[in-house]
Protein backbone atom coordinates (compact mmCIF):
# COMPACT_ATOMS: atom_id res chain seq x y z
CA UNK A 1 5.88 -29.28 -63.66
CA UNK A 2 5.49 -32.55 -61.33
CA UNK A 3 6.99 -30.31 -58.52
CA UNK A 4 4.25 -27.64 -58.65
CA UNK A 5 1.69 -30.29 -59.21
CA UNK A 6 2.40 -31.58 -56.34
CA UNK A 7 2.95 -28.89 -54.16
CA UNK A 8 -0.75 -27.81 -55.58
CA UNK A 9 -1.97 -30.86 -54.39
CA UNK A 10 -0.33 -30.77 -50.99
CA UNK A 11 -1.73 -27.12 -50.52
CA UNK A 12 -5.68 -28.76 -51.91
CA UNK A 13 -5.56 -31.67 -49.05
CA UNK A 14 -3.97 -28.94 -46.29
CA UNK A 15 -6.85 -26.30 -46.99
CA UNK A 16 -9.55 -29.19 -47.19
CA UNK A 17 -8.10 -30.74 -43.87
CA UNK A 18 -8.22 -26.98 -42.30
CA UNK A 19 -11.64 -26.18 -43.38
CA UNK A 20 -12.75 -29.09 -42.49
CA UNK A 21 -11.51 -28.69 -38.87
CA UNK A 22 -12.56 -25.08 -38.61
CA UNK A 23 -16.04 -26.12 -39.79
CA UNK A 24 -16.26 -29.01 -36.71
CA UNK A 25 -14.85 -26.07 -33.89
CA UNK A 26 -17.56 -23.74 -35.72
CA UNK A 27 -20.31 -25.93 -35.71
CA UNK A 28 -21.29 -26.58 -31.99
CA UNK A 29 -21.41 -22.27 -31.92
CA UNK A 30 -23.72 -22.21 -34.98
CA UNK A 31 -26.13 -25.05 -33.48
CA UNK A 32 -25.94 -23.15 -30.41
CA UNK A 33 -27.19 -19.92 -32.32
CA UNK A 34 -29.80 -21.97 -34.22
CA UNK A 35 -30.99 -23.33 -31.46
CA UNK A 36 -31.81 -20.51 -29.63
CA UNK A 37 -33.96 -19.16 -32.65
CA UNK A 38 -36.75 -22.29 -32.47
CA UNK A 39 -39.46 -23.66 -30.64
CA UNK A 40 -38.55 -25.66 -27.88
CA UNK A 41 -39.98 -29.26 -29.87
CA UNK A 42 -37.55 -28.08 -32.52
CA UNK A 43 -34.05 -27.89 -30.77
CA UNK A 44 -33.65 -31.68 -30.88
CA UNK A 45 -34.92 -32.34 -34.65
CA UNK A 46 -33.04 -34.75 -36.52
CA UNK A 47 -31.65 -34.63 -38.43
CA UNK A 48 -30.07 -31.20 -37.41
CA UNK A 49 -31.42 -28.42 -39.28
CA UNK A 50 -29.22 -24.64 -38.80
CA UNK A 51 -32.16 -22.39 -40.52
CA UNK A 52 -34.85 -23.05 -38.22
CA UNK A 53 -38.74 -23.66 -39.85
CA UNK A 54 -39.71 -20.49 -37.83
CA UNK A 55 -37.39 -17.70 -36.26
CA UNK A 56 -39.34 -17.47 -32.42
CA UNK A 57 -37.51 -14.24 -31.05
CA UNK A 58 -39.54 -14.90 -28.09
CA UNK A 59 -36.67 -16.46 -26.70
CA UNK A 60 -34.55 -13.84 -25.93
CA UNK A 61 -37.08 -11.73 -24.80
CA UNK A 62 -38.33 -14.08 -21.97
CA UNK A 63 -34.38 -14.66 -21.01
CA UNK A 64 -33.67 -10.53 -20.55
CA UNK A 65 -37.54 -9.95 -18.91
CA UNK A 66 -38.11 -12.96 -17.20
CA UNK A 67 -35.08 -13.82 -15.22
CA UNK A 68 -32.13 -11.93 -14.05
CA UNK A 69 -30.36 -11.68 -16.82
CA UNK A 70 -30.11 -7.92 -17.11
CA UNK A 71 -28.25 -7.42 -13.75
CA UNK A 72 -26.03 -10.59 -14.60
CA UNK A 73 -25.19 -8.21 -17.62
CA UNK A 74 -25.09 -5.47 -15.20
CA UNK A 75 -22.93 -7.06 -12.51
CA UNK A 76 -20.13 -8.15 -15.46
CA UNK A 77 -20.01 -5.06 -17.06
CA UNK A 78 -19.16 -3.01 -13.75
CA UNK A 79 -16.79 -5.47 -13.01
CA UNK A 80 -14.91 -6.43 -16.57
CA UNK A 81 -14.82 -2.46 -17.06
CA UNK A 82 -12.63 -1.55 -14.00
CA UNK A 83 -10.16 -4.60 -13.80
CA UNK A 84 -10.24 -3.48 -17.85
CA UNK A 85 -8.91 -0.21 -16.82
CA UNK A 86 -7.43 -1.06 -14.79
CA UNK A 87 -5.44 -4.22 -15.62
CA UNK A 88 -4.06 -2.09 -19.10
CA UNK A 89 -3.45 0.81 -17.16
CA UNK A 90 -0.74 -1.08 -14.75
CA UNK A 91 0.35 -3.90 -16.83
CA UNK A 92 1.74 -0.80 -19.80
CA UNK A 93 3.12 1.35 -17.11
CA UNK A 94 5.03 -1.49 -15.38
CA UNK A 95 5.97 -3.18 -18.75
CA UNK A 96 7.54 0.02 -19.67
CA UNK A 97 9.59 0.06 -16.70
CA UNK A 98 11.05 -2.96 -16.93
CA UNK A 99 11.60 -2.67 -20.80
CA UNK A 100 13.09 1.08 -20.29
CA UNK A 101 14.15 1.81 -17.32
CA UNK A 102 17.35 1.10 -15.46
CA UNK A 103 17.63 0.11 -12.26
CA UNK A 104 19.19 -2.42 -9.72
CA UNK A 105 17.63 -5.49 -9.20
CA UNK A 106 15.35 -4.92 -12.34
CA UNK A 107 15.95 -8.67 -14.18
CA UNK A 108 15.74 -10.10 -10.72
CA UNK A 109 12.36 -8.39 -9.67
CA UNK A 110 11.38 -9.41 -13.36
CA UNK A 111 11.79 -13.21 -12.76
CA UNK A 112 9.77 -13.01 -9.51
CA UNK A 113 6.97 -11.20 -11.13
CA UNK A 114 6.80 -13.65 -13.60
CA UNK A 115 7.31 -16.67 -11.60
CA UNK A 116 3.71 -16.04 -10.33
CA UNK A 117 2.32 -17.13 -13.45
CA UNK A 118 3.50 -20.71 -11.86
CA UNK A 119 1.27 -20.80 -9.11
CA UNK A 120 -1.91 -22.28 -10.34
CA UNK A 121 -5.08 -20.54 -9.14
CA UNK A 122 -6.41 -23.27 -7.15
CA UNK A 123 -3.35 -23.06 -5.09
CA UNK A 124 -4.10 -19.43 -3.94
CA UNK A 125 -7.99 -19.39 -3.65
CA UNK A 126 -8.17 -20.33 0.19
CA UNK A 127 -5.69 -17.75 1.12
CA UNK A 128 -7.14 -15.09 -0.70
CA UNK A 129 -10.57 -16.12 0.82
CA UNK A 130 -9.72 -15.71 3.85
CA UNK A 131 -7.52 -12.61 3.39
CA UNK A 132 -10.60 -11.28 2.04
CA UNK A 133 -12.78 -11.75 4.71
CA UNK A 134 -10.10 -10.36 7.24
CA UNK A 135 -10.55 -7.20 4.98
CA UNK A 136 -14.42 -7.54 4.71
CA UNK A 137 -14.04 -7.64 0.93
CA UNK A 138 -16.12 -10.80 0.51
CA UNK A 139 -19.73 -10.85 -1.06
CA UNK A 140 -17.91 -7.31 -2.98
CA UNK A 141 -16.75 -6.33 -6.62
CA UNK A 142 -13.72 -5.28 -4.71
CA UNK A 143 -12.61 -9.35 -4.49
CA UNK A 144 -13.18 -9.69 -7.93
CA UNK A 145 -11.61 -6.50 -9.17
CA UNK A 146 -8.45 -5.96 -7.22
CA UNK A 147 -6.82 -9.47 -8.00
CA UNK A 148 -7.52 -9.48 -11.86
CA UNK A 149 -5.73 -5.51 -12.50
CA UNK A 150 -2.69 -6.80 -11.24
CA UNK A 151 -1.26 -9.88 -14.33
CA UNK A 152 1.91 -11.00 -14.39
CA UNK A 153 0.95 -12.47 -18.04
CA UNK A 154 0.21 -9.03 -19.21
CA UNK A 155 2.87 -7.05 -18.15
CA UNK A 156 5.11 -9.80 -19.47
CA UNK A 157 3.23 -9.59 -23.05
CA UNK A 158 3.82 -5.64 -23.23
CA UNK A 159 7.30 -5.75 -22.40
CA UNK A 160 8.21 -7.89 -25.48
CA UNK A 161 5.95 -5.67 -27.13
CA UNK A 162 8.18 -2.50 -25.82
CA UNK A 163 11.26 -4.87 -26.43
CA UNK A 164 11.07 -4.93 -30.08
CA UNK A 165 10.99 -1.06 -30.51
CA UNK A 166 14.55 0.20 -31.02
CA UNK A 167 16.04 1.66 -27.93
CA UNK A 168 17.13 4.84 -30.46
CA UNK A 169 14.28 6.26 -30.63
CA UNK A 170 13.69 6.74 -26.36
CA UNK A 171 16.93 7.98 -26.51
CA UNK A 172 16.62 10.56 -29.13
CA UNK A 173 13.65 11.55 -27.53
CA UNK A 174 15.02 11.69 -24.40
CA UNK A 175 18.26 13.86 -25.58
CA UNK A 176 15.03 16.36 -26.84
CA UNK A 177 13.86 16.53 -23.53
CA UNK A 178 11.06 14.54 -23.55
CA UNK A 179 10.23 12.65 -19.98
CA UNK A 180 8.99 9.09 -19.47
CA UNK A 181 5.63 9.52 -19.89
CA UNK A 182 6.04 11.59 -22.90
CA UNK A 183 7.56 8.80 -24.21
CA UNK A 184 5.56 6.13 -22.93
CA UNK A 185 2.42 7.77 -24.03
CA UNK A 186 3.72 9.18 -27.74
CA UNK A 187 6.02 6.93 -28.97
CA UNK A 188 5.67 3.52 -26.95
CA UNK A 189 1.83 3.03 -27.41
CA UNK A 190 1.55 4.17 -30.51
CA UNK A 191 4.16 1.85 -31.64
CA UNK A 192 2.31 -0.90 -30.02
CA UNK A 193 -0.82 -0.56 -31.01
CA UNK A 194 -1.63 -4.11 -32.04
CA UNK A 195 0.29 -5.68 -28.96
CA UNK A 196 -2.20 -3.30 -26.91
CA UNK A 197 -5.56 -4.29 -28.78
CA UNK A 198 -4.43 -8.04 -27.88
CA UNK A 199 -3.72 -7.06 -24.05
CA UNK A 200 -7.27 -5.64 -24.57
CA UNK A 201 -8.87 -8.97 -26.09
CA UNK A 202 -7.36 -10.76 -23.69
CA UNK A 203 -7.61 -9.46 -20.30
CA UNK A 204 -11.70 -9.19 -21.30
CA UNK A 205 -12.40 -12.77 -22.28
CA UNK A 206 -10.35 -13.90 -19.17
CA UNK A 207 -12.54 -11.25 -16.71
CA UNK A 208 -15.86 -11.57 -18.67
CA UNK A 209 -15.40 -15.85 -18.61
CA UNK A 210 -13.99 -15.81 -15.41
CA UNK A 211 -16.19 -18.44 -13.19
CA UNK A 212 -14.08 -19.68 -10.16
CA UNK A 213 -13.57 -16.53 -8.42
CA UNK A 214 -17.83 -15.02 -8.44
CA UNK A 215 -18.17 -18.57 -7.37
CA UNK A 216 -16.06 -18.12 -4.44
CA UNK A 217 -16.22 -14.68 -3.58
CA UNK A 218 -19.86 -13.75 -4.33
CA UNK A 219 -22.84 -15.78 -3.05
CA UNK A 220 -25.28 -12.98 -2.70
CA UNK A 221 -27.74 -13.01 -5.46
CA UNK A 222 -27.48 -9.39 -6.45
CA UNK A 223 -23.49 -9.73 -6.62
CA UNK A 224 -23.98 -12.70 -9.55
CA UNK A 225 -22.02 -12.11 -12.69
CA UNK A 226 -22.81 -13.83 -15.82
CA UNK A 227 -20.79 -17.18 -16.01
CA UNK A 228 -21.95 -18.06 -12.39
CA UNK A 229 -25.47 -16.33 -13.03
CA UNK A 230 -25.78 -18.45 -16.33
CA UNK A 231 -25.00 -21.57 -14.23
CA UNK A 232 -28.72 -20.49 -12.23
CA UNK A 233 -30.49 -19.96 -15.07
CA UNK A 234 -29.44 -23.08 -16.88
CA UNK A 235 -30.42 -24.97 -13.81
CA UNK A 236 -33.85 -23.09 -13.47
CA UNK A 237 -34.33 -24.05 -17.15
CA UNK A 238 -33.05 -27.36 -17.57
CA UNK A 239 -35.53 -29.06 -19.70
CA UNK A 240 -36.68 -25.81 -21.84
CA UNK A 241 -33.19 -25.98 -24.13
CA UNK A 242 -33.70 -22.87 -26.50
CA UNK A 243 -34.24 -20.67 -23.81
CA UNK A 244 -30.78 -21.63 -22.39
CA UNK A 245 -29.25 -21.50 -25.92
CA UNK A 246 -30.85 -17.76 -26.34
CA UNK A 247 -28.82 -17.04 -22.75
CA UNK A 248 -25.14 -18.66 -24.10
CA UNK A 249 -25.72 -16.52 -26.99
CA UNK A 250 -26.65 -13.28 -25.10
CA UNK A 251 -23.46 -14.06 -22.71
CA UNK A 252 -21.15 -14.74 -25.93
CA UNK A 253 -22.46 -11.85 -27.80
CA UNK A 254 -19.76 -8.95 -26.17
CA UNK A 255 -16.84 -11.40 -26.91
CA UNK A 256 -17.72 -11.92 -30.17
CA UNK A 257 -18.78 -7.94 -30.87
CA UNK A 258 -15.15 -7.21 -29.48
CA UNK A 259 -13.45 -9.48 -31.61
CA UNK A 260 -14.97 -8.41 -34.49
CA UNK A 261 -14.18 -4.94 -34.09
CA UNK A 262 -10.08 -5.97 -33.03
CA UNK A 263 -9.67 -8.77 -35.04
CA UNK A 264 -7.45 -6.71 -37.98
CA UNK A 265 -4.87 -5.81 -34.45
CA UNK A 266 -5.28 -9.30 -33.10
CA UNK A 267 -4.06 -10.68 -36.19
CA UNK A 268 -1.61 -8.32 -37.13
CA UNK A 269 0.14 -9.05 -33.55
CA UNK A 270 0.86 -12.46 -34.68
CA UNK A 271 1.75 -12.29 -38.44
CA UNK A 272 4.21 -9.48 -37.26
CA UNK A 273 5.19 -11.89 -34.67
CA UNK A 274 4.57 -9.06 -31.54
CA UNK A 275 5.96 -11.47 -29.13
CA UNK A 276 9.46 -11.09 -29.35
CA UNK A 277 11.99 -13.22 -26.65
């Protein structure tokens, strides 16, 4: 009796200590949200109130009509939904190879390809600008788009994913004639499906939040995507706080829409443990 008793207790203070750290990561997104519901001589108030005294929806509608918000939007759409397709289409295909197929050289090629993900960024951003410029590429989508498709992280991710499926069943689909795409599109995938909605999470948060590389490779105004474009407005706005809330929000909402709708994939990958070594 003193045993579950105190392992009731244990679980009480773990759940309160939990709860009470989700609630302080929460908060700052919720004041953030508040915020950009009130009248400007409201966002400071203390102490803090969440429900604002009056819901001004003004706000948003002076951040999408009255700056350039809509072809920040614009700009990180085009260029989150090609590396998207991109980065899923080549990270599967070559994590498939190297879980599945056999040839010379494979584990060797495998440890080079991942011995990229060592390199930090900062490392590789003059080079690339300059490469880029050789090419003509800068002040394009095409300097943006071309480096994020090809992940070293993501191909890794999928091959554990392809890892943990039993090699039996390519093999009995193979001895019923089935090729490697067959495979890789009817069995693989489907099999995968919650390793491939977190491949999908991921890749867009990184793309969508990505802020070093607009910086460095777009400086035309037109070319702007949202983190760096965000960065403007915040600076064009720096006293008038709930109109810069209203814009965090606007730039968080897609993140938090796609989330919503993967979440039950997402966190299915980890209480299956989808990362197998």
């Amino acid at each position: 009796m003193e045993t579950k008793v105190k392992t009731m207790t244990q679980r009480c203070i773990a759940t309160l200590l939990v709860g009470a750290l989700a609630l302080a990561c929460i908060f700052p997104f919720l004041w953030m949200v508040s915020a950009s519901f009130k009248n400007e001589v409201d966002v400071m108030e203390f102490p803090i109130r969440l429900i604002p005294r009056t819901v001004n929806w003004n706000n948003y509608a002076t951040v999408w009509l009255k700056s350039d918000f809509p072809n920040y939007y614009r700009n990180s759409l085009i260029v989150t939904g090609i590396t998207l397709v991109g980065t899923i289409f080549l990270s599967t295909t070559a994590a498939y190879g190297f879980a599945r197929l056999k040839f010379r050289g494979k584990n060797l090629i495998f440890g080079v390809y991942l011995a990229t993900l060592m390199v930090p960024v900062q490392v590789t951003l003059l080079p690339k600008y300059i490469y880029f410029g050789q090419l003509h590429l800068n002040n394009t989508f095409y300097a943006l788009i071309l480096p994020g498709i090809f992940s070293a992280f993501n191909t890794f991710l999928m091959r554990q994913y392809y890892e943990g499926i039993p090699y039996e069943l390519t093999e009995a689909a193979q001895i019923d004639g089935a090729g490697h795409f067959r495979i890789f599109w009817q069995i693989m995938l489907p099999l995968t499906k919650s390793g491939f909605v977190t491949l999908l999470l991921f890749s867009f948060t990184w793309t969508w939040n990505d802020y070093i590389n607009p910086l460095i490779y777009c400086n035309k105004e037109e070319l702007l995507t949202l983190t760096v474009g965000l960065q403007r407005f915040q600076q064009a706005q720096s006293t008038h706080y709930a109109l810069i809330m209203a814009g965090c929000t606007l730039a968080l909402a897609p993140l938090i829409l796609l989330f919503l709708f993967t979440q039950k994939y997402f966190i299915e990958s980890f209480a299956s443990s989808g990362v197998k070594g």
